[in-house]
Protein backbone atom coordinates (compact mmCIF):
# COMPACT_ATOMS: atom_id res chain seq x y z
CA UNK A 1 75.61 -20.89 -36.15
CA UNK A 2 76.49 -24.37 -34.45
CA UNK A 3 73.50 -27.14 -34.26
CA UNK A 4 73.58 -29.26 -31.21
CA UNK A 5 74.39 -32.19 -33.23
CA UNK A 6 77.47 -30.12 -33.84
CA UNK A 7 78.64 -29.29 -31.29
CA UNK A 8 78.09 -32.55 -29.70
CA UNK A 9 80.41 -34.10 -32.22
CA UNK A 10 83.05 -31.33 -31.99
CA UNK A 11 82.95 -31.64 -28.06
CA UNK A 12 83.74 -35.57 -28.77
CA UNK A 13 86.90 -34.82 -30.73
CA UNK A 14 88.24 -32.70 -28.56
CA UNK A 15 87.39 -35.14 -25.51
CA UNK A 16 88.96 -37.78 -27.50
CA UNK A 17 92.22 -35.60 -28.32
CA UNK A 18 92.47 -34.26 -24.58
CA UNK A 19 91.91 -30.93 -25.49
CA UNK A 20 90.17 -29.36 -22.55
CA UNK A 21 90.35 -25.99 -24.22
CA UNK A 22 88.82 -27.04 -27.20
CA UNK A 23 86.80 -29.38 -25.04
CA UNK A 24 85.18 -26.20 -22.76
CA UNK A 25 85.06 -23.99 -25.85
CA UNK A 26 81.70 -25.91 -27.07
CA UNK A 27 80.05 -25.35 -23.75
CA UNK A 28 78.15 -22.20 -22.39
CA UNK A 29 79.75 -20.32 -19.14
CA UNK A 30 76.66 -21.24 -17.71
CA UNK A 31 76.72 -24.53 -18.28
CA UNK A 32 74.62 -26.99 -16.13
CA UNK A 33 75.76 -30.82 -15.50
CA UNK A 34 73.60 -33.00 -14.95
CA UNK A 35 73.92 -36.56 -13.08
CA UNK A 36 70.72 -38.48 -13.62
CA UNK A 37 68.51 -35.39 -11.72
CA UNK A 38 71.35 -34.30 -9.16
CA UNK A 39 73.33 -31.29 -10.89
CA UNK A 40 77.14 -31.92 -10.00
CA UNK A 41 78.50 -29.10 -12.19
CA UNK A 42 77.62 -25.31 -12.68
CA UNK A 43 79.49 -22.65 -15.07
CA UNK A 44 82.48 -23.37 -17.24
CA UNK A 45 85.12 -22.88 -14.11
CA UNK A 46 83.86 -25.53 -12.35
CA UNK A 47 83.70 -27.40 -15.41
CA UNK A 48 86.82 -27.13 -16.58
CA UNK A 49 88.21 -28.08 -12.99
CA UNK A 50 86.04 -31.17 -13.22
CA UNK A 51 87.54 -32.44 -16.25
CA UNK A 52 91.36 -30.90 -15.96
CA UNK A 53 92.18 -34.22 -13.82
CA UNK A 54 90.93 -36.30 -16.56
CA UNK A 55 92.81 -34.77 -19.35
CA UNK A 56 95.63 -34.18 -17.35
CA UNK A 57 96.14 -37.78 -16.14
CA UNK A 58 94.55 -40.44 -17.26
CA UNK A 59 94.25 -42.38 -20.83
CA UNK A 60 90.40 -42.44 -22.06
CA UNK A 61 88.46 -42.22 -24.76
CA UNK A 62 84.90 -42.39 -25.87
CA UNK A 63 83.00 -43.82 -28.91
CA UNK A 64 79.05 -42.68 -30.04
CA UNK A 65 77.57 -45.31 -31.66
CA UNK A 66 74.25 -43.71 -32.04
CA UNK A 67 72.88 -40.46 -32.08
CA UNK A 68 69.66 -39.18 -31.75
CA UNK A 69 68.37 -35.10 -32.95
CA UNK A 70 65.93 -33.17 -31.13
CA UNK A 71 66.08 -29.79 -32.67
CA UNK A 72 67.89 -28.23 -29.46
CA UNK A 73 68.26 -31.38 -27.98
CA UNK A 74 70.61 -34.25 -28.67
CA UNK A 75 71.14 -37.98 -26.80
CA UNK A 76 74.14 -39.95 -27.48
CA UNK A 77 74.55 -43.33 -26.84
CA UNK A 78 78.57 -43.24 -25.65
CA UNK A 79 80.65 -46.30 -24.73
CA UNK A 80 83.70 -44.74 -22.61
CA UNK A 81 86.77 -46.33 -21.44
CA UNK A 82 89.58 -44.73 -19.24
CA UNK A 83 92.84 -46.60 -17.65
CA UNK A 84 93.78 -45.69 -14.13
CA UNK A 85 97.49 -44.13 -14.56
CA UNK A 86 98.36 -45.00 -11.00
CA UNK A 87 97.10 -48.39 -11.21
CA UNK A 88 96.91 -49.46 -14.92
CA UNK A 89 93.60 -50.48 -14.51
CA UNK A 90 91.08 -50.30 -17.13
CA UNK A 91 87.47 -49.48 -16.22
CA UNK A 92 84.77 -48.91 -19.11
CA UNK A 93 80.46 -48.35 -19.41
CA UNK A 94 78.04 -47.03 -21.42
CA UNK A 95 75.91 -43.78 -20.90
CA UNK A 96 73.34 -42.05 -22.67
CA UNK A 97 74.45 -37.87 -22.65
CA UNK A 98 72.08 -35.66 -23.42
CA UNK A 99 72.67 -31.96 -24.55
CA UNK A 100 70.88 -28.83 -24.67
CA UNK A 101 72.01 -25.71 -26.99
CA UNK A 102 71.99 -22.66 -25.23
CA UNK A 103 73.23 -19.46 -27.48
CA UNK A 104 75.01 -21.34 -30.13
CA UNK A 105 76.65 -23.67 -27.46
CA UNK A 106 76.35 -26.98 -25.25
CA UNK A 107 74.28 -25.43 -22.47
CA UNK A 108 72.89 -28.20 -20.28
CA UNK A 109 74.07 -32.09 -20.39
CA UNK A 110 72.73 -34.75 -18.03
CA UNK A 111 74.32 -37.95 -17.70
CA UNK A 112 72.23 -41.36 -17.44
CA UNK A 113 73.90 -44.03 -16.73
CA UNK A 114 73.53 -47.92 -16.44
C-alpha cells in the first residue's frame, strides 16, 4: 500500500530522471489534471502524451522544498526549471501541486501557480 506522500516523492524521481514510464506508473488511468480549476488532462493516455514532449526533449528538473500531508491529500511546494532545447533558454517558477490518492495511486493533481 503506497501513501500519497509516497507516491508523490516517487513520481518526483522519476520526473527528475525522465522516466515517463516510471513517471505514469504512480498515477491512476483515470487520472484528472488540474490547472488552477480548468482540468487540462484526463486518463493516463492523455497524460502520458502531455508529458512525452517534455521528457523527450527538453532538460528540466524540479526541487520540493516543502511538503505538506493530508491523509489522502498532499501539497508540494515545487521550484521547476526547464531549458528550451531549440533555443537554450532557461525558464524557471514555483508552483504549489497538490495530489489526491485514488486506489493506491496519484489520482487527481491540480496545479496553482504564481
Amino acid at each position: 500500500m503506497s501513501s500519497i506522500v509516497e507516491l508523490a516523492a516517487r513520481q518526483l524521481v522519476a520526473y527528475n530522471d525522465s522516466d515517463l514510464n516510471a513517471f505514469c506508473a504512480c498515477y491512476h488511468p483515470e487520472v484528472v489534471v488540474l490547472d488552477c480549476d480548468e482540468q487540462i488532462v484526463v486518463g493516463i493516455e492523455d497524460f502520458r502524451e502531455r508529458y512525452r514532449g517534455l521528457f523527450e526533449g527538453f532538460e528540466f528538473g524540479a526541487e520540493v522544498t516543502q511538503r505538506l500531508d493530508a491523509g489522502d491529500h498532499c501539497v508540494d511546494y515545487e521550484t521547476w526549471w526547464r531549458i528550451d532545447p531549440g533555443t537554450g533558454e532557461r525558464s524557471q517558477g514555483v508552483v504549489l501541486v497538490r495530489y489526491t490518492l485514488r486506489d493506491q495511486t496519484i489520482g487527481w493533481v491540480q496545479f496553482f501557480r504564481e
